[in-house]
N, C-alpha and C. Protein backbone atom coordinates (compact mmCIF):
# COMPACT_ATOMS: atom_id res chain seq x y z
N UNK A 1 -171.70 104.94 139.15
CA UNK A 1 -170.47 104.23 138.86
C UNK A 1 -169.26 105.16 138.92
N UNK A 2 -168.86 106.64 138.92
CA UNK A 2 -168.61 107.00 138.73
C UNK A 2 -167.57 107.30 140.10
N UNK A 3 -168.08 106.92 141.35
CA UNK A 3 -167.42 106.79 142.31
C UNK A 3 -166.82 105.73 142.51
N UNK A 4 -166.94 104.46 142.11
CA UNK A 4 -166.09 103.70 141.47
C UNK A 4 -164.28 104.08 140.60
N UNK A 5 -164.33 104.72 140.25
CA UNK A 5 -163.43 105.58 139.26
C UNK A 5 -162.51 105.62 140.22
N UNK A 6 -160.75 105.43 139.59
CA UNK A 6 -159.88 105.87 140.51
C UNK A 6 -158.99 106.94 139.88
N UNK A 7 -158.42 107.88 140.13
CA UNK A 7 -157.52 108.27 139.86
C UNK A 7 -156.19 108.07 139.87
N UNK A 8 -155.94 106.92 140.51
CA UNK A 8 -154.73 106.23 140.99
C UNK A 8 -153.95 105.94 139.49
N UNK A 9 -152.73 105.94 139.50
CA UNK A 9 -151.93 105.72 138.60
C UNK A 9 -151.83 104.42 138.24
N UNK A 10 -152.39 103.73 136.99
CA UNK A 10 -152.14 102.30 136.50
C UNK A 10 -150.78 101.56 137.04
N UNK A 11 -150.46 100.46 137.99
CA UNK A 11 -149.53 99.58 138.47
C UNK A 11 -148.80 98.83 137.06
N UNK A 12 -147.44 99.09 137.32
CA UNK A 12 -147.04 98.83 135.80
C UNK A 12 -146.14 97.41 136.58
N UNK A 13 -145.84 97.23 137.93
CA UNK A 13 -144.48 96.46 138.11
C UNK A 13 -145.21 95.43 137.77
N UNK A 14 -144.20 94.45 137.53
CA UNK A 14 -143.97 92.73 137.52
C UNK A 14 -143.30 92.70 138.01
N UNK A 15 -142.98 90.75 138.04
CA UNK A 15 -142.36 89.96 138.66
C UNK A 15 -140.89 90.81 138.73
N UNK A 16 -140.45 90.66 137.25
CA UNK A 16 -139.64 91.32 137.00
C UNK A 16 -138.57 92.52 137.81
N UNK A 17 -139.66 93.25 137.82
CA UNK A 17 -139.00 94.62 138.99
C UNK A 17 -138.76 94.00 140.40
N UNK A 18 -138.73 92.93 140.60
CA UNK A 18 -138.90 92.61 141.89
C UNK A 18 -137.82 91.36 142.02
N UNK A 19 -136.87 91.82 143.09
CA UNK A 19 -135.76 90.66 143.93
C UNK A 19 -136.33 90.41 144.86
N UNK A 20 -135.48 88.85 145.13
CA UNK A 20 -135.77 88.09 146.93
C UNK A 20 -134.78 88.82 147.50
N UNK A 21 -135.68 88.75 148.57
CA UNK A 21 -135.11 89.32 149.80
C UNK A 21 -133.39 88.62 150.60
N UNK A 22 -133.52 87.36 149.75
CA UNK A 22 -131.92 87.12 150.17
C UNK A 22 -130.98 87.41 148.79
N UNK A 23 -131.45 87.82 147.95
CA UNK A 23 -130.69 88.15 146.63
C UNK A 23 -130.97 90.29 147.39
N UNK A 24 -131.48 90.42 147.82
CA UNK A 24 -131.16 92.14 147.68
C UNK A 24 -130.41 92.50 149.42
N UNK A 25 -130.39 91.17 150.09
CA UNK A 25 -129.53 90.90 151.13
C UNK A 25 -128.04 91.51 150.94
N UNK A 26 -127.53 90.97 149.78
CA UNK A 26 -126.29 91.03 149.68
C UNK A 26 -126.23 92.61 149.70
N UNK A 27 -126.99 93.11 149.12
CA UNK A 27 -126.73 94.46 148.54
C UNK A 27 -127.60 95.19 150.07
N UNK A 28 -126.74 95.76 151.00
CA UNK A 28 -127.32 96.49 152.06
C UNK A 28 -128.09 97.99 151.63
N UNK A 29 -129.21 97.36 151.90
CA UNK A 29 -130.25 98.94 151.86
C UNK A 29 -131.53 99.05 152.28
N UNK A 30 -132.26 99.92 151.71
CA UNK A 30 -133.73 99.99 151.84
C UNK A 30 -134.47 99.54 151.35
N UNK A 31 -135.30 98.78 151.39
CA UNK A 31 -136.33 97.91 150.35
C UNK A 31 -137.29 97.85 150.90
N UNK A 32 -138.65 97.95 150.10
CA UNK A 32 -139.86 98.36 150.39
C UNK A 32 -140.07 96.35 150.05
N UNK A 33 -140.75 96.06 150.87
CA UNK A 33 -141.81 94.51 150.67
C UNK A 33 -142.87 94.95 149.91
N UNK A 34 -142.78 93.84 148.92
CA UNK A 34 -143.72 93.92 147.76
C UNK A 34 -144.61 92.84 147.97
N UNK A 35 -144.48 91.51 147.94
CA UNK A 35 -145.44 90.40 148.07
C UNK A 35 -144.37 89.13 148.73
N UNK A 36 -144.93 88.32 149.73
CA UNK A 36 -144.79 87.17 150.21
C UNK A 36 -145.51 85.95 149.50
N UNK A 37 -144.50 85.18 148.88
CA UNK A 37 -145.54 84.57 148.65
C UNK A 37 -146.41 83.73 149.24
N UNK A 38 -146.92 82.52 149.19
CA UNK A 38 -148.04 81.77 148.87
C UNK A 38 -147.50 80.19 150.64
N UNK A 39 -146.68 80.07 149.62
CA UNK A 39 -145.86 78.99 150.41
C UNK A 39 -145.32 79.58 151.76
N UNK A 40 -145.08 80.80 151.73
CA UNK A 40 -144.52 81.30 153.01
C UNK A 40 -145.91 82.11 154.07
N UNK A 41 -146.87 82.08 153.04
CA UNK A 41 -147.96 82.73 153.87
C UNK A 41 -148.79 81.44 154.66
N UNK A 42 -148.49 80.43 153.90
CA UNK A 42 -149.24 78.99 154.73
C UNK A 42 -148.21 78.74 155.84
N UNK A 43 -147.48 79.09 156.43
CA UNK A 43 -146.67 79.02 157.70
C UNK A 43 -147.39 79.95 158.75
N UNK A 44 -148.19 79.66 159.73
CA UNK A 44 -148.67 80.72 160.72
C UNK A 44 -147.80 81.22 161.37
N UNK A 45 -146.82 80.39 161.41
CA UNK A 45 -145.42 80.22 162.88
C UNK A 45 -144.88 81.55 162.10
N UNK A 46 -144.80 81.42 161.25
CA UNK A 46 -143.44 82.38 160.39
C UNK A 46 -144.44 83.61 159.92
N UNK A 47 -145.52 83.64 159.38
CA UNK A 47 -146.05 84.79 159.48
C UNK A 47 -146.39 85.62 161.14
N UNK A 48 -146.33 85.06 161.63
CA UNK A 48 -146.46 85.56 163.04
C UNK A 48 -144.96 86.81 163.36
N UNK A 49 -143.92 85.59 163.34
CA UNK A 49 -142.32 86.40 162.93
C UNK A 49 -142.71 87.64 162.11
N UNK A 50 -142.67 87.14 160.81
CA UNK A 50 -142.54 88.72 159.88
C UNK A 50 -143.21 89.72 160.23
N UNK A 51 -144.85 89.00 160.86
CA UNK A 51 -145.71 90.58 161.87
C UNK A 51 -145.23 90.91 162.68
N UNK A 52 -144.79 90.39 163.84
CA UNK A 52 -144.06 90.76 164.63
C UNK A 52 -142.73 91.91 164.53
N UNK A 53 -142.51 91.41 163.05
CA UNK A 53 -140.69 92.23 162.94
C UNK A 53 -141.23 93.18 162.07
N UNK A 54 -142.49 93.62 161.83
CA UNK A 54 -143.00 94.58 161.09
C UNK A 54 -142.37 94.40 159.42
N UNK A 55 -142.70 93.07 158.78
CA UNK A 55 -141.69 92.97 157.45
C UNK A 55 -143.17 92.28 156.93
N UNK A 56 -143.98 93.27 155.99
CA UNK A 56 -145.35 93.01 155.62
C UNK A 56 -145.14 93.44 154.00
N UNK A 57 -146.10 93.48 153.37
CA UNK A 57 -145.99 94.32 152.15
C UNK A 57 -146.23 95.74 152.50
N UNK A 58 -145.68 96.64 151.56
CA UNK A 58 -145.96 97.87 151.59
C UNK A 58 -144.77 98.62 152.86
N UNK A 59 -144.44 97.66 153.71
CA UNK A 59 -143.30 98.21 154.60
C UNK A 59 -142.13 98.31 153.85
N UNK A 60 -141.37 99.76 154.11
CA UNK A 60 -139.79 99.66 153.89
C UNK A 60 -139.03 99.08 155.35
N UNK A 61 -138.24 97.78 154.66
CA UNK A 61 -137.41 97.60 155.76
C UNK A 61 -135.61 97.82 155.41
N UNK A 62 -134.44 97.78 155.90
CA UNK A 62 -133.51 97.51 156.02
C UNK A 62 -132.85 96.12 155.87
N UNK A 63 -132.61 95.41 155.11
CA UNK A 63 -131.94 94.36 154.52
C UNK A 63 -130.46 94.27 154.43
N UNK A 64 -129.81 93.09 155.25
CA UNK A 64 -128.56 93.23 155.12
C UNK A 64 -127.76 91.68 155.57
N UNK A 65 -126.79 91.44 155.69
CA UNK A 65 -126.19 89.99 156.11
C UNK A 65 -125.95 90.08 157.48
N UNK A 66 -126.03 89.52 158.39
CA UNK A 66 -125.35 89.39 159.76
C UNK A 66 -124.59 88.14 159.74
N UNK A 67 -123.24 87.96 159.88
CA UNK A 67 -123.47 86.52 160.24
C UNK A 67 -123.37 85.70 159.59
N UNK A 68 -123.63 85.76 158.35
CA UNK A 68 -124.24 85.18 157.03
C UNK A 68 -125.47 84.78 157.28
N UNK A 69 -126.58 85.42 157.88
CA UNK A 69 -128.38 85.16 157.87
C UNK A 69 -128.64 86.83 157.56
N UNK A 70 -129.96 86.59 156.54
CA UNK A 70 -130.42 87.54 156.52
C UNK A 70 -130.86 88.53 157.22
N UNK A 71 -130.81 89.64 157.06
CA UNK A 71 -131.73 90.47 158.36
C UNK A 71 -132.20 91.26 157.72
N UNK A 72 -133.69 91.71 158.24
CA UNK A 72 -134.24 92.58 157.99
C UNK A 72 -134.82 93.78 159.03
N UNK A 73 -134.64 95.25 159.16
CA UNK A 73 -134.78 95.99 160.46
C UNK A 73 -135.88 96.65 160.15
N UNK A 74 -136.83 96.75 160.73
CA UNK A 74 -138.14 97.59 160.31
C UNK A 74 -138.17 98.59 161.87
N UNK A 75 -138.10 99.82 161.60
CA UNK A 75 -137.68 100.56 162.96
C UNK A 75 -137.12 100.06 164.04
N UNK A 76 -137.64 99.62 165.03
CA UNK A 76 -136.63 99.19 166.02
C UNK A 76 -136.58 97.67 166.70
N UNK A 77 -137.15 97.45 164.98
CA UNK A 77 -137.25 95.69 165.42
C UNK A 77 -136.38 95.11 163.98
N UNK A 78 -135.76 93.90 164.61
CA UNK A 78 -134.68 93.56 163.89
C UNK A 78 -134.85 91.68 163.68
N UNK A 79 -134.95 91.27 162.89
CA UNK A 79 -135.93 89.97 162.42
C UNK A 79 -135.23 89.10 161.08
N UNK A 80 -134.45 88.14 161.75
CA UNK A 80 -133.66 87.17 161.37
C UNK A 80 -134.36 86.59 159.81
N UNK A 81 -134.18 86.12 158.72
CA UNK A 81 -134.99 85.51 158.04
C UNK A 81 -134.00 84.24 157.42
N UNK A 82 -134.41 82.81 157.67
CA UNK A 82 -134.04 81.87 156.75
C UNK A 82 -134.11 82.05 155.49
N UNK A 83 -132.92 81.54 155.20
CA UNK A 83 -132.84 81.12 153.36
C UNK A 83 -134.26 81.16 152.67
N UNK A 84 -134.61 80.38 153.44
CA UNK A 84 -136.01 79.91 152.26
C UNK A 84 -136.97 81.07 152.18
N UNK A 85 -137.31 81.52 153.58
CA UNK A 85 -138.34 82.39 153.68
C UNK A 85 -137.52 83.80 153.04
N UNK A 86 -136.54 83.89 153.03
CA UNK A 86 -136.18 85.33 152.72
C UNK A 86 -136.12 85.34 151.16
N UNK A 87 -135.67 84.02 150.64
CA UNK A 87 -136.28 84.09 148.82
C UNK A 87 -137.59 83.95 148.38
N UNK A 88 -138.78 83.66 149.58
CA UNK A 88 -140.06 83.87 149.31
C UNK A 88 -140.35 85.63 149.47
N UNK A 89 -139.67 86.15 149.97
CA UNK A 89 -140.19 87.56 150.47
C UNK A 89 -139.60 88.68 149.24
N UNK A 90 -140.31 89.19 147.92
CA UNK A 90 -139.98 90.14 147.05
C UNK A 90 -139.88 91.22 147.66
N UNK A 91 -139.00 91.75 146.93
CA UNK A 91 -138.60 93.48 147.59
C UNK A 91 -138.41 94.74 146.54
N UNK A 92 -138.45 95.76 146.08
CA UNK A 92 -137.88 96.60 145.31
C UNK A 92 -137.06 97.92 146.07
N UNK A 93 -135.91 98.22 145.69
CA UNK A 93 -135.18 99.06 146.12
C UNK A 93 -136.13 100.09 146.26
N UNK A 94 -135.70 101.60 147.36
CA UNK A 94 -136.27 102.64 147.46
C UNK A 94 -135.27 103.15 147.72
């Protein structure tokens, strides 16, 4: 059992620590994707998009307004997000 065992540091975030992606829109920066939810993961069409634009969990992307639509830039791909889907998509600053 003992290889079982992690050394990994206990995960302390919540909900809490965590903005939508069109609420950390306003504020242009870096934000690491934390979780998509549920409702936005039952869209194949639109999960296809976010793989495509490299905007997954665990990715830092670039968040910002164009236009007034969200955007998000994950290296050299640059990936529009609707209202809806971009308040399904949590983020925390980095």
């Amino acid at each position: 059992m003992a290889e079982l065992a992690s050394t990994a540091e206990p995960v302390t975030e919540t909900h809490r620590d965590l903005i939508t992606a069109d609420k950390a829109a306003t504020t242009p920066g870096r934000y690491e994707v934390r979780r998509i939810i549920e409702a936005v993961q039952d869209q194949p069409d639109v999960m296809a998009i976010l793989q495509d634009g490299d905007v997954r969990p665990g990715v830092t992307v670039e968040l910002g307004m164009v236009d007034g639509a969200v955007v998000a830039i994950s290296g050299a791909h640059s990936t529009e997000l609707s209202d809806d889907i971009a308040h399904g998509i949590s983020v925390r600053p980095v």
